[in-house]
PDB file of N, CA and C in Angstrom:
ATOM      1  N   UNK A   1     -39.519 169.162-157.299  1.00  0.00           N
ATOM      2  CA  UNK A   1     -40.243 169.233-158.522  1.00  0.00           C
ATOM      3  C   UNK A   1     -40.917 167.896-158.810  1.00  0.00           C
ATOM      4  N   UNK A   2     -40.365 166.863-159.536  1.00  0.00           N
ATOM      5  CA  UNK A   2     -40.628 165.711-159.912  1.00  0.00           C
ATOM      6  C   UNK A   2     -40.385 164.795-158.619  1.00  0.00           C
ATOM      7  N   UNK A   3     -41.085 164.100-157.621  1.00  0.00           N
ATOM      8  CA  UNK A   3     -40.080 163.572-156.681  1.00  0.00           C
ATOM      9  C   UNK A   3     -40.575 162.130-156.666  1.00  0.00           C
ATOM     10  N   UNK A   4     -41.483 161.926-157.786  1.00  0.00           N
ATOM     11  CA  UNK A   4     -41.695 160.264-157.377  1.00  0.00           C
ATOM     12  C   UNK A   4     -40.690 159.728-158.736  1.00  0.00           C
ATOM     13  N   UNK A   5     -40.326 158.486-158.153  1.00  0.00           N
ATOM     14  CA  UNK A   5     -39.075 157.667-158.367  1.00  0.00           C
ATOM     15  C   UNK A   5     -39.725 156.918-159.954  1.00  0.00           C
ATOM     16  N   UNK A   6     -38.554 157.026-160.871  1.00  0.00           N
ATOM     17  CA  UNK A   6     -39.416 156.817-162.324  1.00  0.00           C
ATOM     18  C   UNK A   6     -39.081 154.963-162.488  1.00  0.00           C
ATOM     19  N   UNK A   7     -40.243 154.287-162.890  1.00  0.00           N
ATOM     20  CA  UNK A   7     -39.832 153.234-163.076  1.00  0.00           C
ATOM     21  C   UNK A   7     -38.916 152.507-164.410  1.00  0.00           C
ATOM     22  N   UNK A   8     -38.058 151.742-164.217  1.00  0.00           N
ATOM     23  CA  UNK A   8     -37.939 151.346-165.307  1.00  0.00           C
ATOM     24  C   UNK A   8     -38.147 150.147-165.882  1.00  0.00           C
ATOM     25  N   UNK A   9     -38.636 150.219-167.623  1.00  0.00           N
ATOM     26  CA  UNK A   9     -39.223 149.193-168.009  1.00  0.00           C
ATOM     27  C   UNK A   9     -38.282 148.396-169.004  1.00  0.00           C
ATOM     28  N   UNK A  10     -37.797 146.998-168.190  1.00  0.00           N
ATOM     29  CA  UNK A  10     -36.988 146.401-169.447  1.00  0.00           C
ATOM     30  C   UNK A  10     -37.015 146.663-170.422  1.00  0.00           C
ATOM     31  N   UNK A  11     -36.110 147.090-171.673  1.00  0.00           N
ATOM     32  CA  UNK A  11     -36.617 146.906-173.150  1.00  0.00           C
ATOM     33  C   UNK A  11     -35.590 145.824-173.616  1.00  0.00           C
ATOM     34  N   UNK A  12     -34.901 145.229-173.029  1.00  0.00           N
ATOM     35  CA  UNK A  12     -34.080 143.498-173.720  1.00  0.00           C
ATOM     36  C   UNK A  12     -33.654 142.578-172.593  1.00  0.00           C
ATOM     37  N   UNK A  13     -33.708 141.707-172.942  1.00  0.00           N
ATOM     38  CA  UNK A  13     -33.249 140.540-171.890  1.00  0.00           C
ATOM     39  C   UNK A  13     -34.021 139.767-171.794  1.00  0.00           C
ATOM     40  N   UNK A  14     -34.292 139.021-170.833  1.00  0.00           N
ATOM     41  CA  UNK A  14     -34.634 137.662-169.662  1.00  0.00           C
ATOM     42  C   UNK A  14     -36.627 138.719-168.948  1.00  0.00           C
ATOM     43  N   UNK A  15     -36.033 139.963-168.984  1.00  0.00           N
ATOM     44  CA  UNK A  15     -37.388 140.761-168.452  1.00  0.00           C
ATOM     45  C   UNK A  15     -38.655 140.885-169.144  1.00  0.00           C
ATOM     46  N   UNK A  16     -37.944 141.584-170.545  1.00  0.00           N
ATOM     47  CA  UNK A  16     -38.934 142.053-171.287  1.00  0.00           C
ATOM     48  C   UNK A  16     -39.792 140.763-171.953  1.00  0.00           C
ATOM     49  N   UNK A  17     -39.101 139.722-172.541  1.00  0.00           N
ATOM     50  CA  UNK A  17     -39.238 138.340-172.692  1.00  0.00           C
ATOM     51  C   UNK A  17     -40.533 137.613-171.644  1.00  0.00           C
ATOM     52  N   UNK A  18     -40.657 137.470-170.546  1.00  0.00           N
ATOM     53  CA  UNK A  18     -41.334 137.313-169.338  1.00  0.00           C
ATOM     54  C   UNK A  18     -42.215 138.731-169.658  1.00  0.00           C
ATOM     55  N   UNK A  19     -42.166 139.265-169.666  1.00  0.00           N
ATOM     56  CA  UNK A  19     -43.782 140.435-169.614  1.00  0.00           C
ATOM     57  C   UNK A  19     -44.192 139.984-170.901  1.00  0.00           C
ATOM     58  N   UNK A  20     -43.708 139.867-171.546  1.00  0.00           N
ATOM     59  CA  UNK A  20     -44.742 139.763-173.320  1.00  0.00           C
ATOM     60  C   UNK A  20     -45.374 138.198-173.077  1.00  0.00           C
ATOM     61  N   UNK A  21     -44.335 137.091-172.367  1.00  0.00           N
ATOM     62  CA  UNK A  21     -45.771 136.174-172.501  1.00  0.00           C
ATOM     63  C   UNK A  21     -46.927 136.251-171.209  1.00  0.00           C
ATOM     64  N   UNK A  22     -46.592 136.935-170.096  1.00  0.00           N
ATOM     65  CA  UNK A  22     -47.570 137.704-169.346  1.00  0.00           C
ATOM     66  C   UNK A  22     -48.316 137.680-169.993  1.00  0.00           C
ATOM     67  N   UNK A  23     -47.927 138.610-170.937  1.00  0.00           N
ATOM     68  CA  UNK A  23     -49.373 139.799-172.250  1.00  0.00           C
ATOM     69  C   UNK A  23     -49.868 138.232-172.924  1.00  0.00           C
ATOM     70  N   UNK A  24     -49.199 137.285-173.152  1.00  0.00           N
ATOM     71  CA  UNK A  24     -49.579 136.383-174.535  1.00  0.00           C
ATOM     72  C   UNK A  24     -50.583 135.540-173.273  1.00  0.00           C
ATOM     73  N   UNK A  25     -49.764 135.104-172.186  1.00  0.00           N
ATOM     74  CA  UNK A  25     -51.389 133.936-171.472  1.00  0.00           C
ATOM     75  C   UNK A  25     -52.299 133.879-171.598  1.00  0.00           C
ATOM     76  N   UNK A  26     -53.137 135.304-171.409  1.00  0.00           N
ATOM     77  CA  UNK A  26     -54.344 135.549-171.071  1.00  0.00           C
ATOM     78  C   UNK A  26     -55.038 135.428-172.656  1.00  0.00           C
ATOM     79  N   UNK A  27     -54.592 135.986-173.375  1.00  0.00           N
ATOM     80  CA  UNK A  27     -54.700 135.742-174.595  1.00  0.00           C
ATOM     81  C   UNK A  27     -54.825 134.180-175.143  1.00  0.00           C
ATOM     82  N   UNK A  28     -53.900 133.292-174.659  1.00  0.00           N
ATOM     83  CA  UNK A  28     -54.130 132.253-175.135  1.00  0.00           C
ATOM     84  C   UNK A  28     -55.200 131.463-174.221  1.00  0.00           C
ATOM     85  N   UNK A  29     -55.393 131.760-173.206  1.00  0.00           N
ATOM     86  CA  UNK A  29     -56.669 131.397-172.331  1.00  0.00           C
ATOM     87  C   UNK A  29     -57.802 132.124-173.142  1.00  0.00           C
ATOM     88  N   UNK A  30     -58.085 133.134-173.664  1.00  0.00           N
ATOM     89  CA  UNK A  30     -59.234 133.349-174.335  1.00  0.00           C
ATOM     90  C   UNK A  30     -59.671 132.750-175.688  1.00  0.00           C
ATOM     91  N   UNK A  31     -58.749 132.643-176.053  1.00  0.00           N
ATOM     92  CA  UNK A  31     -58.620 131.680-177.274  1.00  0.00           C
ATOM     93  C   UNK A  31     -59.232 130.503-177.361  1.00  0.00           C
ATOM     94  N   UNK A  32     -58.781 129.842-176.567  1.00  0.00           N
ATOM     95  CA  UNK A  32     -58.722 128.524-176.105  1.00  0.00           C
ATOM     96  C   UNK A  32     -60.355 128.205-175.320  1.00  0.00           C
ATOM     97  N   UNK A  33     -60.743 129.202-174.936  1.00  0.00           N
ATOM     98  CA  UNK A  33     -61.853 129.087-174.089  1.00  0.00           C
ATOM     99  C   UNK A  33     -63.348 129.727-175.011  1.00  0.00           C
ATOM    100  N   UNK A  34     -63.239 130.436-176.027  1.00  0.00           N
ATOM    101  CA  UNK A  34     -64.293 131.267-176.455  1.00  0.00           C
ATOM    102  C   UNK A  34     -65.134 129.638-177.548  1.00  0.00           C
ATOM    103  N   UNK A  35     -66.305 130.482-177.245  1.00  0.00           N
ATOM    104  CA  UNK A  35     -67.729 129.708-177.479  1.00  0.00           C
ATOM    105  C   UNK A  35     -67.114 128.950-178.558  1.00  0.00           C
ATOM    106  N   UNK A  36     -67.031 129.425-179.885  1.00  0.00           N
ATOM    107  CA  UNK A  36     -66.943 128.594-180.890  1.00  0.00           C
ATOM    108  C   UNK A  36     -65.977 127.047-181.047  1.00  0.00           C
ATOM    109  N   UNK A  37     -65.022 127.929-180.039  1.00  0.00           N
ATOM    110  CA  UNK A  37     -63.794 126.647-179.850  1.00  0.00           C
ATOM    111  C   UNK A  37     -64.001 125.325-178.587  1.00  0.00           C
ATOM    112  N   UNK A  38     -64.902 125.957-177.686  1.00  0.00           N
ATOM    113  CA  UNK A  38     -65.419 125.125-176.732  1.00  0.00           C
ATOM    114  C   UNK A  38     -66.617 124.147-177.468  1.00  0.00           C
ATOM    115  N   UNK A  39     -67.117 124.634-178.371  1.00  0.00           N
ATOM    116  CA  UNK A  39     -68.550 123.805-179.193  1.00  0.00           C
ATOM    117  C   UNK A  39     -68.055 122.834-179.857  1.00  0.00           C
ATOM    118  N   UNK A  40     -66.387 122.625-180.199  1.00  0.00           N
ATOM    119  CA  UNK A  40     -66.236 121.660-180.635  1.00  0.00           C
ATOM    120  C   UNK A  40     -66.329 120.494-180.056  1.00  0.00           C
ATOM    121  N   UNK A  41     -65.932 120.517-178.551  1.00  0.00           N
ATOM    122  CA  UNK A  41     -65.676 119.139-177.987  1.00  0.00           C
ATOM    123  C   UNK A  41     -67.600 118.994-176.651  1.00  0.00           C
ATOM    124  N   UNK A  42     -68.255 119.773-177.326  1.00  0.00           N
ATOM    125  CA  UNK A  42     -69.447 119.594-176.322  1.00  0.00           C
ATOM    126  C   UNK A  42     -70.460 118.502-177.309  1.00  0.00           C
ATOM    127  N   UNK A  43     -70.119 117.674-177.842  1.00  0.00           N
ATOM    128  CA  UNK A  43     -70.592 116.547-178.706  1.00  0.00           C
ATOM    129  C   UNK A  43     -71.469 115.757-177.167  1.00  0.00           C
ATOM    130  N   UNK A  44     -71.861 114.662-178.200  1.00  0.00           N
ATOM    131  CA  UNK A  44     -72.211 114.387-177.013  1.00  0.00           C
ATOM    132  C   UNK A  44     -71.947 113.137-175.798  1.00  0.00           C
ATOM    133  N   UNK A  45     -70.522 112.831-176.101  1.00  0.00           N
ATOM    134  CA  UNK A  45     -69.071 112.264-174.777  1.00  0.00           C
ATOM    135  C   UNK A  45     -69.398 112.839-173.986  1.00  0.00           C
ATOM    136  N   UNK A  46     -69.544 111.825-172.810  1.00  0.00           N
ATOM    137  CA  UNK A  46     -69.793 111.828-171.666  1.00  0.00           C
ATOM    138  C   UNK A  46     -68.204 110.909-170.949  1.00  0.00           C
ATOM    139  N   UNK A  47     -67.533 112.050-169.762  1.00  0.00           N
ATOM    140  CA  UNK A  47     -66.838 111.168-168.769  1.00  0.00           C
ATOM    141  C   UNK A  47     -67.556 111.374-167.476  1.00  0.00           C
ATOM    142  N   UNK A  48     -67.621 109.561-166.505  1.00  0.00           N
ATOM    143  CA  UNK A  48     -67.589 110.338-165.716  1.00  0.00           C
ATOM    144  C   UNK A  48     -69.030 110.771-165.319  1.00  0.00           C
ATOM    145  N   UNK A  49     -70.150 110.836-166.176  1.00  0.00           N
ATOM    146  CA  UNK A  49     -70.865 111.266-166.605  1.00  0.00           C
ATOM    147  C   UNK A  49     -71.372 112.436-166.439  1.00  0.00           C
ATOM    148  N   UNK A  50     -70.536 113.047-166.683  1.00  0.00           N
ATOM    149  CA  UNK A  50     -70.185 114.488-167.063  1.00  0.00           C
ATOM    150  C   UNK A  50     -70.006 114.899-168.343  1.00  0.00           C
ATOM    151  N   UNK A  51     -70.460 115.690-168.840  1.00  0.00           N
ATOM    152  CA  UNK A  51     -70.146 116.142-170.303  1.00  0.00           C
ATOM    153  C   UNK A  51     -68.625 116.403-170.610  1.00  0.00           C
ATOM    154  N   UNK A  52     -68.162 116.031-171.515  1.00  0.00           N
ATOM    155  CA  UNK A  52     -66.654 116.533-171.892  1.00  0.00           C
ATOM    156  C   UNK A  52     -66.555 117.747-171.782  1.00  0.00           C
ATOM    157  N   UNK A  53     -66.837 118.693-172.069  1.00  0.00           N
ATOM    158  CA  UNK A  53     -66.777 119.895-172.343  1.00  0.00           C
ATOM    159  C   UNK A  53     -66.463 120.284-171.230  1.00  0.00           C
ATOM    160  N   UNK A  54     -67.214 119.673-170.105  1.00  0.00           N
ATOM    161  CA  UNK A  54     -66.555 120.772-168.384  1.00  0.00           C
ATOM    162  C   UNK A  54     -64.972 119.859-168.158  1.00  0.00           C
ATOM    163  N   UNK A  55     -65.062 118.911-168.563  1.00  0.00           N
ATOM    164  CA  UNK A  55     -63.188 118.529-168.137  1.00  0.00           C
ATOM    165  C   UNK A  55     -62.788 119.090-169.231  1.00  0.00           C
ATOM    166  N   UNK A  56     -62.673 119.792-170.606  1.00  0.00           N
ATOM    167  CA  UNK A  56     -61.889 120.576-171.174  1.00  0.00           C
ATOM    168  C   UNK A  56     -61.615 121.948-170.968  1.00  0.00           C
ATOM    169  N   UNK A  57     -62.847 122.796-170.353  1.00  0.00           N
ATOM    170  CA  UNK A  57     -62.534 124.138-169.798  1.00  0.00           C
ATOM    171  C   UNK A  57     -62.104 123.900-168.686  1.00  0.00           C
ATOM    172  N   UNK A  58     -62.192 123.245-167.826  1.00  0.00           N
ATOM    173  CA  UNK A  58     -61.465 123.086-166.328  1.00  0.00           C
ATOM    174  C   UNK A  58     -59.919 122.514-166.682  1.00  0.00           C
ATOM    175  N   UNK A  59     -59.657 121.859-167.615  1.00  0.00           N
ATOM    176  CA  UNK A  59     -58.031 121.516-168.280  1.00  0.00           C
ATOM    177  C   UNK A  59     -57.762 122.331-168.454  1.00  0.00           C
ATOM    178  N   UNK A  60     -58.484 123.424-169.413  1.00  0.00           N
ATOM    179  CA  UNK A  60     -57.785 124.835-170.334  1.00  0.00           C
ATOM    180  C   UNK A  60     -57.468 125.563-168.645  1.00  0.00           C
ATOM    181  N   UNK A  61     -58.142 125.743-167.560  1.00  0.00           N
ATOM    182  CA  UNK A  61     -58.311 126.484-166.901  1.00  0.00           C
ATOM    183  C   UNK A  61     -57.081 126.373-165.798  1.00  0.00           C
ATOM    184  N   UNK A  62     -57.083 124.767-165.369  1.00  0.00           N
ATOM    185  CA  UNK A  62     -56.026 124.157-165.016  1.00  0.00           C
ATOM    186  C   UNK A  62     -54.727 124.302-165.315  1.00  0.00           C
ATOM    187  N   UNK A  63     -54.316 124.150-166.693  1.00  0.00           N
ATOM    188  CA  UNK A  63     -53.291 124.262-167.605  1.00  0.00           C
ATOM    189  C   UNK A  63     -52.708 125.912-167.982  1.00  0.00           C
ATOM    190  N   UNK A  64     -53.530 126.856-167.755  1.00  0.00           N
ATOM    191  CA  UNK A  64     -53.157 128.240-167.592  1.00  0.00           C
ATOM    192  C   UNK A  64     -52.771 128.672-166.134  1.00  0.00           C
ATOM    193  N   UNK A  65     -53.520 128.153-164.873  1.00  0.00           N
ATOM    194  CA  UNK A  65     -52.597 128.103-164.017  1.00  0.00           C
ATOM    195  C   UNK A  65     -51.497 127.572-163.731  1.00  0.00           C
ATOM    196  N   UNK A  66     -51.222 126.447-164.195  1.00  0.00           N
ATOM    197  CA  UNK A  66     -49.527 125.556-164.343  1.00  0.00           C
ATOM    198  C   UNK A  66     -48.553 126.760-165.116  1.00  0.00           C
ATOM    199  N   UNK A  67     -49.406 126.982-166.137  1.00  0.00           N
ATOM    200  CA  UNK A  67     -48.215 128.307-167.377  1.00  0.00           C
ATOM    201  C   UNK A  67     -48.130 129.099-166.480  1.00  0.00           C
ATOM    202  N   UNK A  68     -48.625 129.910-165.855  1.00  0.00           N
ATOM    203  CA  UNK A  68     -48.699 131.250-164.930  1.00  0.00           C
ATOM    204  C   UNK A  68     -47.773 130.945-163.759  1.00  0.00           C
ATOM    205  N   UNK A  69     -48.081 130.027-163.227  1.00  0.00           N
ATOM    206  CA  UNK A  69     -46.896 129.402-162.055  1.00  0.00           C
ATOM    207  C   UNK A  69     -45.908 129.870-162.178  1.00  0.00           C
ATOM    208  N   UNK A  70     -45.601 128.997-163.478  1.00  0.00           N
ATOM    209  CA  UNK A  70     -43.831 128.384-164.252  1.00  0.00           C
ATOM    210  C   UNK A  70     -43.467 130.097-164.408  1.00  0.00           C
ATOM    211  N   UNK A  71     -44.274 130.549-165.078  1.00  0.00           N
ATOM    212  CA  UNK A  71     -43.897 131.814-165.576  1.00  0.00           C
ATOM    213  C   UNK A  71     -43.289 132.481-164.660  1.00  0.00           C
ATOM    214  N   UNK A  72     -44.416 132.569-163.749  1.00  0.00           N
ATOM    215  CA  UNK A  72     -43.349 133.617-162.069  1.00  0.00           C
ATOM    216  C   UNK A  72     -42.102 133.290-161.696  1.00  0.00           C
ATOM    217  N   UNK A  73     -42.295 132.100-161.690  1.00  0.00           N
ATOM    218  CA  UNK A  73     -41.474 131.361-160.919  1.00  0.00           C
ATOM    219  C   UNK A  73     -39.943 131.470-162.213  1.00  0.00           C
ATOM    220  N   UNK A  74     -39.874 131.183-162.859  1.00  0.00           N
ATOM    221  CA  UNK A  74     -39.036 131.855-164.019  1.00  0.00           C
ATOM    222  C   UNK A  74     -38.450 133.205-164.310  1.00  0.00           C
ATOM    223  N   UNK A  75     -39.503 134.202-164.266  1.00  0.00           N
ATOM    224  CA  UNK A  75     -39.379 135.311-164.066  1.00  0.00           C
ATOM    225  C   UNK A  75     -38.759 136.072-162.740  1.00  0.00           C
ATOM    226  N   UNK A  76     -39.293 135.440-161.911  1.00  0.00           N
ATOM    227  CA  UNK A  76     -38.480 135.621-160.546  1.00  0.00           C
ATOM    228  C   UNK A  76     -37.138 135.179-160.541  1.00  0.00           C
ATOM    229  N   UNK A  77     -36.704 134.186-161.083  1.00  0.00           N
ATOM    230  CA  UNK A  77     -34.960 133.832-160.863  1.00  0.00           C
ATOM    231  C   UNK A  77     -34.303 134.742-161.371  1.00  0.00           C
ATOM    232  N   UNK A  78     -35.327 135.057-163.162  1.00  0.00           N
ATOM    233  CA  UNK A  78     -34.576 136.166-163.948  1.00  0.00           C
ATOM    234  C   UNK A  78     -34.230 137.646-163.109  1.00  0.00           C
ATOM    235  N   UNK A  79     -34.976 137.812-162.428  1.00  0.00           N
ATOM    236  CA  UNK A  79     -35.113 139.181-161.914  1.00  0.00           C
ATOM    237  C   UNK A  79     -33.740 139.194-160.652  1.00  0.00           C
ATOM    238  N   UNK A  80     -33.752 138.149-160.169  1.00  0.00           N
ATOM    239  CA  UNK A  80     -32.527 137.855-159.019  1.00  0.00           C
ATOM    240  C   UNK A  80     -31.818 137.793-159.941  1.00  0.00           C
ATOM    241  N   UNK A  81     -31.060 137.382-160.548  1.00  0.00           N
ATOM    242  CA  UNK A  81     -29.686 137.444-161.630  1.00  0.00           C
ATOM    243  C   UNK A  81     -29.524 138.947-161.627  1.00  0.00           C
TER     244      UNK A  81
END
């Protein structure tokens, strides 16, 4: 009848905890990145002589891959326990 295998989805612990900030990263990468909030620091600072603004989205961009790392890598021990 039914023969594929049903998954199951944490609802407490170390699991469910790790998927919700999954859900929250990307979110805080959009945040962090949308026009209005990027216009603050596109003044006109120069590093480098480069505009500030590309070393702050490449930080934001940088800095969400470091979170995402940690996260797996966290999430993965949890999941071995």
């Amino acid at each position: 009848m039914n023969d594929q295998p049903t998954r199951s989805i944490p609802t407490k612990g170390p699991g469910r905890r790790f998927r919700d900030l999954a859900v929250l990263l990307p979110c805080l990468g959009i945040l962090l990145l949308v026009t209005p909030f990027v216009s603050i620091f596109t003044h006109s600072g120069h590093v480098f002589g480069l505009p500030s603004a590309i070393f702050y989205v490449f930080g934001v961009w940088a800095g969400l891959i470091i979170l995402a790392l940690g996260l797996a890598r966290r999430a993965n021990k949890a999941n071995r326990s």
